[in-house]
Protein backbone atom coordinates (compact mmCIF):
# COMPACT_ATOMS: atom_id res chain seq x y z
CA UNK A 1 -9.90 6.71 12.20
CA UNK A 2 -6.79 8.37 12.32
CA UNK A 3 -2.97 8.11 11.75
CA UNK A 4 -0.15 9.61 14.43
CA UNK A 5 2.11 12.23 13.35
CA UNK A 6 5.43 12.28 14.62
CA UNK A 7 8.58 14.18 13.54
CA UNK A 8 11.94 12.83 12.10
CA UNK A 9 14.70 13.65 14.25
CA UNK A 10 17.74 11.36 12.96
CA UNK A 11 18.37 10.07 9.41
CA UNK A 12 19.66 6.49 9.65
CA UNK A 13 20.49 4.86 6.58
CA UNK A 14 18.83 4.88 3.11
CA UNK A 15 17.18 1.40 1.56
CA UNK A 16 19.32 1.06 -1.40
CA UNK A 17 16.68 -1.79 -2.59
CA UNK A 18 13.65 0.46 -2.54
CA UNK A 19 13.49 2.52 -5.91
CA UNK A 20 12.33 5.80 -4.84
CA UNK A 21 15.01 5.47 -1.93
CA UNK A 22 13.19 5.11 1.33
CA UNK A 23 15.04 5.25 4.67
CA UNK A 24 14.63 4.30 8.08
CA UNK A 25 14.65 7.42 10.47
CA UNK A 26 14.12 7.57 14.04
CA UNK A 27 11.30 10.62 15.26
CA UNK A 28 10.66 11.97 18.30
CA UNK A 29 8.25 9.40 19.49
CA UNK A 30 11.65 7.08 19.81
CA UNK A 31 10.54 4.54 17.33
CA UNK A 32 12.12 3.90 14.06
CA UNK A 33 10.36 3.75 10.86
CA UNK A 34 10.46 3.57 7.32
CA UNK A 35 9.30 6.51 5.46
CA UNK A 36 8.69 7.27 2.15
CA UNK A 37 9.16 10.32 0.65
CA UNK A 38 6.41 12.54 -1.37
CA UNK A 39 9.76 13.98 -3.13
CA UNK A 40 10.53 10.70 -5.13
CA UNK A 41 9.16 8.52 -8.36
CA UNK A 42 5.58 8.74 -8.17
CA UNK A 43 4.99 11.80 -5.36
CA UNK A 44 2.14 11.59 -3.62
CA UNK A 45 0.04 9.45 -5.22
CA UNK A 46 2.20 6.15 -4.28
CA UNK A 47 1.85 7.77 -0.46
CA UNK A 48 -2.07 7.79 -0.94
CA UNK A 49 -1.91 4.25 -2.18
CA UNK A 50 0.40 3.48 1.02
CA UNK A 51 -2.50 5.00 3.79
CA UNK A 52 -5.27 3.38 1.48
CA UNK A 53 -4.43 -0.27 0.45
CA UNK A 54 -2.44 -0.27 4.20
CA UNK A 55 -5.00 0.64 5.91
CA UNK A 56 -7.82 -1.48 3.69
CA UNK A 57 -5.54 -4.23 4.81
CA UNK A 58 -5.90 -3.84 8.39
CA UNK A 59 -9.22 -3.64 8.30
CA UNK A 60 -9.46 -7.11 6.69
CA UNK A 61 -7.23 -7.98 9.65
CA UNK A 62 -4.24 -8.46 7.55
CA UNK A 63 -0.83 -7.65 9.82
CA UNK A 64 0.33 -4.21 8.44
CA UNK A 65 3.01 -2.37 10.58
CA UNK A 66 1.62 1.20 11.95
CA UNK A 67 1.34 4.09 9.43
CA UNK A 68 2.65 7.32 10.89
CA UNK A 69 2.75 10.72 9.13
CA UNK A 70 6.24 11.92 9.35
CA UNK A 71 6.69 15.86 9.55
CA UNK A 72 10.65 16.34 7.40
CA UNK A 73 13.16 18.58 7.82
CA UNK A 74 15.11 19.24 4.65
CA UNK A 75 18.05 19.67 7.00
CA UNK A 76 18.00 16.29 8.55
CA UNK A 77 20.36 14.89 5.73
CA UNK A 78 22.86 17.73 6.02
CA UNK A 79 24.98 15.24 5.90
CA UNK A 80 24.42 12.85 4.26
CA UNK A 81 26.93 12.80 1.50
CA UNK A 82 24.80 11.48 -1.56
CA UNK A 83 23.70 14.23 -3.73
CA UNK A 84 20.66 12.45 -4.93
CA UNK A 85 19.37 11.98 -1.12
CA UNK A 86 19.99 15.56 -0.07
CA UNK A 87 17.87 16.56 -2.56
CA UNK A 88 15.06 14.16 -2.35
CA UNK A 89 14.98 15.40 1.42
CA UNK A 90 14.50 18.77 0.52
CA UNK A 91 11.54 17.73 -2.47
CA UNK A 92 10.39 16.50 0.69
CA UNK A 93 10.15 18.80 2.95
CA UNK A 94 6.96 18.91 5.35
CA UNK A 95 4.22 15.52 5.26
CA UNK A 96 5.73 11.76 4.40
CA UNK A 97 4.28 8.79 4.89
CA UNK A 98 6.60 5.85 7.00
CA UNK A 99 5.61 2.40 8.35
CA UNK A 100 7.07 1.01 12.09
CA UNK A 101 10.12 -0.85 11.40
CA UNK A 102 9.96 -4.37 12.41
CA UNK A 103 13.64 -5.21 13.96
CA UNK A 104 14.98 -8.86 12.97
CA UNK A 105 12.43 -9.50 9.88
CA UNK A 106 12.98 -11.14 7.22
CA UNK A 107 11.66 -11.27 3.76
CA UNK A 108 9.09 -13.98 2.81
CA UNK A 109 10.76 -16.77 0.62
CA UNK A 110 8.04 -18.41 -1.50
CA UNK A 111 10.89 -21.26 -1.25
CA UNK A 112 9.92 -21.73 2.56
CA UNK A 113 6.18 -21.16 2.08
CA UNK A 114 5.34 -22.94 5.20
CA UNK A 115 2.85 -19.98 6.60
CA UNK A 116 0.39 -19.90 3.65
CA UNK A 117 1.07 -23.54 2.81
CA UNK A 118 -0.95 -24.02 5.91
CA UNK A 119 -3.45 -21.29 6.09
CA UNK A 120 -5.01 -20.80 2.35
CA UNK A 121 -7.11 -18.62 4.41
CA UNK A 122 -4.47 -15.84 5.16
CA UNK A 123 -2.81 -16.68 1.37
CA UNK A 124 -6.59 -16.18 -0.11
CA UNK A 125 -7.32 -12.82 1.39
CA UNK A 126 -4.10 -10.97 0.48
CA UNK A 127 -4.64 -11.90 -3.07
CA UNK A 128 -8.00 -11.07 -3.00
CA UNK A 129 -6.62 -7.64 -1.11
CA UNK A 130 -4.26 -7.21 -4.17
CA UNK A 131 -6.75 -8.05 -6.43
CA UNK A 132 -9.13 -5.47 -5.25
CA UNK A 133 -6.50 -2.57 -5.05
CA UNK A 134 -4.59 -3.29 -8.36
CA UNK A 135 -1.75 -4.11 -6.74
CA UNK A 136 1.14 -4.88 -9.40
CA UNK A 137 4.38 -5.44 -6.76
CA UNK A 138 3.53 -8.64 -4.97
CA UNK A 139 5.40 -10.82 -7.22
CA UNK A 140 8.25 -13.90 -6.49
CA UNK A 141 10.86 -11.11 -7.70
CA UNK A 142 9.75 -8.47 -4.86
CA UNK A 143 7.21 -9.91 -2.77
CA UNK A 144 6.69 -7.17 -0.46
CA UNK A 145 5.73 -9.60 2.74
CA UNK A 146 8.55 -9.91 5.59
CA UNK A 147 8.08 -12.59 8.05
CA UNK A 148 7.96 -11.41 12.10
CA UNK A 149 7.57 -13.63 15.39
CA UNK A 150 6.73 -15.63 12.96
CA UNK A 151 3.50 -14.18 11.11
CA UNK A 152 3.27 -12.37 8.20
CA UNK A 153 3.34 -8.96 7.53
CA UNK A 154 2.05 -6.53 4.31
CA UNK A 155 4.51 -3.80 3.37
CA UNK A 156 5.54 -1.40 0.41
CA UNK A 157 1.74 -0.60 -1.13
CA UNK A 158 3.02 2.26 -3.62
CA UNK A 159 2.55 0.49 -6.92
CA UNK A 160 -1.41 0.06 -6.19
CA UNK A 161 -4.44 1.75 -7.05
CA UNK A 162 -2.53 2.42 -10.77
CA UNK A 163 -5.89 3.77 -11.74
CA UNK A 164 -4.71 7.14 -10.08
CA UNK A 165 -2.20 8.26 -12.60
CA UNK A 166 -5.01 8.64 -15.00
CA UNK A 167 -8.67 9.08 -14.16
CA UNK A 168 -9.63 8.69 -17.70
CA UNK A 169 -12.87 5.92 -17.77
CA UNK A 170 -12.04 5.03 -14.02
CA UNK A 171 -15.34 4.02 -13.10
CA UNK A 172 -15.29 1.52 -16.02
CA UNK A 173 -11.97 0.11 -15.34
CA UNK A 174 -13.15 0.18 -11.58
CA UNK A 175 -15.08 -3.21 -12.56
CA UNK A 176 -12.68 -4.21 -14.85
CA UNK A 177 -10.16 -7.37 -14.15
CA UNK A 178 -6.88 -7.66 -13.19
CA UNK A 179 -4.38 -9.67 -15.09
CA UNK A 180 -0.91 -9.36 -13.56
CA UNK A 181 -2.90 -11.03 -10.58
CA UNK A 182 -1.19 -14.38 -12.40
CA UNK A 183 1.99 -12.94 -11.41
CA UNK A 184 1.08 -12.64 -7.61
CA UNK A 185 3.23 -14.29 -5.33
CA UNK A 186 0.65 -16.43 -3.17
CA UNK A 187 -1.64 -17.45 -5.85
CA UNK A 188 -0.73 -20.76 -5.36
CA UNK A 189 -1.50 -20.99 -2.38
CA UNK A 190 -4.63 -19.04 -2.34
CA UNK A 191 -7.65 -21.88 -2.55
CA UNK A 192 -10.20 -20.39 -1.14
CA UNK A 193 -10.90 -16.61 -3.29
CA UNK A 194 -14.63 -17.21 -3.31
CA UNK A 195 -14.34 -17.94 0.74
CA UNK A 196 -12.04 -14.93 1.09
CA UNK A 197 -14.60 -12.60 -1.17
CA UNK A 198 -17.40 -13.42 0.88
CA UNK A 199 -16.38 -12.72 3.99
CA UNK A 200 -13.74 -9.81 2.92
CA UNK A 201 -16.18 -7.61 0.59
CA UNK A 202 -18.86 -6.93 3.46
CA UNK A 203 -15.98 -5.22 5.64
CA UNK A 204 -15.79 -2.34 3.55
CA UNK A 205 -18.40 -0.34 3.87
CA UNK A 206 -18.96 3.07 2.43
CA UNK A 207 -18.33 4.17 6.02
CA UNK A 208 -15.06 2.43 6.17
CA UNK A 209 -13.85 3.14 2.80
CA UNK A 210 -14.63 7.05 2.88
CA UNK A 211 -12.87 6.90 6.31
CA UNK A 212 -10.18 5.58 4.89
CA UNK A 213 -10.06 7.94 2.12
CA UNK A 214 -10.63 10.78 4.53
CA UNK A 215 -6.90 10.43 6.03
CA UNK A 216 -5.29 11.49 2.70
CA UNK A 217 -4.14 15.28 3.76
CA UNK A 218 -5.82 18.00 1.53
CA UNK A 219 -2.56 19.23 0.01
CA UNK A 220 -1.78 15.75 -1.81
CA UNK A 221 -5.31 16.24 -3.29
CA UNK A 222 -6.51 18.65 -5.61
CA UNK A 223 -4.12 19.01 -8.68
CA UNK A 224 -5.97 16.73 -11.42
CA UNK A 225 -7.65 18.93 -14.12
CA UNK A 226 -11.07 16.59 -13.97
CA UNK A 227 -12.07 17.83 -10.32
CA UNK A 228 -12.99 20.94 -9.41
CA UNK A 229 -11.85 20.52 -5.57
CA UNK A 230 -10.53 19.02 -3.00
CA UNK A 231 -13.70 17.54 -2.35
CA UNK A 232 -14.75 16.29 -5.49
CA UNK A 233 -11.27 14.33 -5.63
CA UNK A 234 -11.42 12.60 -2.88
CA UNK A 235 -14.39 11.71 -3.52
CA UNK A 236 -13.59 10.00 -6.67
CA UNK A 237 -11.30 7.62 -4.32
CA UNK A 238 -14.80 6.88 -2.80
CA UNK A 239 -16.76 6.04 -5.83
CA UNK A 240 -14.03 3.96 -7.13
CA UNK A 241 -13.03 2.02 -4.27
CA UNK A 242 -16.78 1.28 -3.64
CA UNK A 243 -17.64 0.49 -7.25
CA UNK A 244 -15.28 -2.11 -8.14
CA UNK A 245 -16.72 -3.96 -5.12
CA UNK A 246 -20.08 -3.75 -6.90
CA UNK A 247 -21.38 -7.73 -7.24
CA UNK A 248 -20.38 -10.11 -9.74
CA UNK A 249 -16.69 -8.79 -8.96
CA UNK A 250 -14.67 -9.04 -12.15
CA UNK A 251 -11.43 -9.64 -9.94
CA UNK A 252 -12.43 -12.25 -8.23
CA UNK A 253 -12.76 -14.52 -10.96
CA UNK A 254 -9.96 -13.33 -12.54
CA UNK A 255 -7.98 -14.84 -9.95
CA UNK A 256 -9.66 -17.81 -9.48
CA UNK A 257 -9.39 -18.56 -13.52
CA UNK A 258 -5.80 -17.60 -12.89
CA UNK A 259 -4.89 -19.82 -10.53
CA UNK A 260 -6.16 -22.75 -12.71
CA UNK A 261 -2.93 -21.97 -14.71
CA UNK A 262 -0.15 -21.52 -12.07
C-alpha cells in the first residue's frame, strides 16, 4: 500500500470555504487536486487523519478520490497577492497531503437524498465509517460528500481521529462512544448499522490497519512527549485503531440508539 507523490507546479485558486484554506493546484503529473496544507489550523495531524480515515474508507469500498502526497514550493504563490496564503505556503514548504479533484461535482443536498434514500446500505457504512474514526464534520451544515456521475463520494477527513490532539487515556476512550454521531448527516438514512458492522469490522485487519498507518511520513510523527520514537507513535495509531474495533463496539450502538431519536 502506497500513495503517489507528485509535485505542485501551478497554484490555481484558494477554497475560500475550507477553514485552513485549501487550494486546488495542478502538479506535474497534469492532474489537478486539492491539497491541504501541513502549514494551517491543525498541522499535521488533520493530514494523518486525511491518509487514515481516507484510506480506511476505501478499503470498506467507500468512493474516496485518490490521495497524492504533494511535494510544495514556498515560491509557487509568489504571487498570489493575499498575505495570509503566501505565508501558509511557505509554513508549508516540502510534504502536503491533496485529493484528485473531481470536475463538475456537486455537494450532497440532504434535501435531494435520493442516493442513500435508496441504498441504506451505502448510508449505513459511512456512518458506521464516521462512527469508528470520530469523525465530527459530516453534519447537514458541512456534509463533506459531493455527488459525481452520479455516486457518492467521501471528502475533507481532517476533523477525525480527535483522539490525536491528546493521547491522554486513549486506549480507554478508544472503546468509548461517540455522541455527535446524532448530528451525522445520513443517520437517517442509515437502517442497517448492525448489517454494516458485520460485514465492515472484519475488513480491517491488523494487517490493513498498520498498513494504513504505515503511509504517515516519519517527520509528521514523533513530537508527542508520551513516545519515545517514531516507532512507538505510530504504533499507538495501531493499538488504537485496532482496539476500538474490539467486540461489543460501543459506537455501534451509539448510533443505532441515536437514530431512534432523529
Amino acid at each position: 500500500m502506497n500513495l503517489r507523490t507528485v509535485r505542485a507546479t501551478r497554484y490555481v485558486t484558494p477554497l475560500r470555504e475550507g477553514g485552513s484554506l485549501p487550494a486546488i493546484i495542478e502538479a506535474d503529473d497534469d492532474g489537478t487536486y486539492v491539497v491541504k496544507f501541513r502549514g494551517a489550523g491543525q498541522g499535521a495531524k488533520a493530514l494523518i487523519a486525511e491518509i487514515v480515515v481516507g484510506e480506511i474508507a476505501r478499503v470498506l469500498g467507500l468512493k474516496m478520490p485518490e490521495l497524492v502526497f504533494v511535494e510544495l514550493d514556498p515560491a509557487l504563490g509568489r504571487g498570489e497577492p493575499d498575505p495570509e496564503i503566501q505565508d501558509l505556503l511557505k509554513a508549508s514548504a516540502g510534504l502536503n497531503v491533496a485529493l484528485d479533484y473531481l470536475p463538475g461535482s456537486m455537494t450532497f443536498d440532504p434535501l435531494v437524498a435520493r442516493l442513500v434514500r435508496e441504498n441504506p446500505t451505502l448510508a449505513s457504512s459511512i456512518v458506521w465509517l464516521d462512527a469508528y474514526t470520530t469523525n465530527v464534520d459530516r453534519t447537514p451544515r458541512n456534509t463533506n460528500l459531493l455527488v459525481w456521475h452520479n455516486e457518492l463520494w467521501l471528502i475533507d477527513h481532517g476533523a477525525a481521529l480527535y483522539f490525536h490532539h491528546s493521547w491522554d487515556n486513549s486506549l480507554e476512550r478508544a472503546q468509548s462512544t461517540f455522541a455527535p454521531i446524532k448530528e451525522h448527516v445520513l443517520l437517517p438514512f442509515a437502517s442497517e448499522l448492525q448489517e454494516a458492522d458485520a460485514r465492515l469490522a472484519p475488513l480491517l485487519t491488523p494487517r490493513v490497519i498498520t498498513d494504513i498507518v504505515g503511509l504517515i511520513p516519519e517527520d509528521w510523527l514523533g513530537d508527542v512527549a508520551q513516545f519515545a520514537s517514531v516507532e512507538e507513535h505510530r504504533a499507538a495509531y495501531v493499538t488504537y485503531l485496532l482496539k476500538r474495533l474490539e467486540a461489543p463496539r460501543a459506537f455501534v450502538e451509539e448510533a443505532r440508539h441515536a437514530r431512534l431519536h432523529v
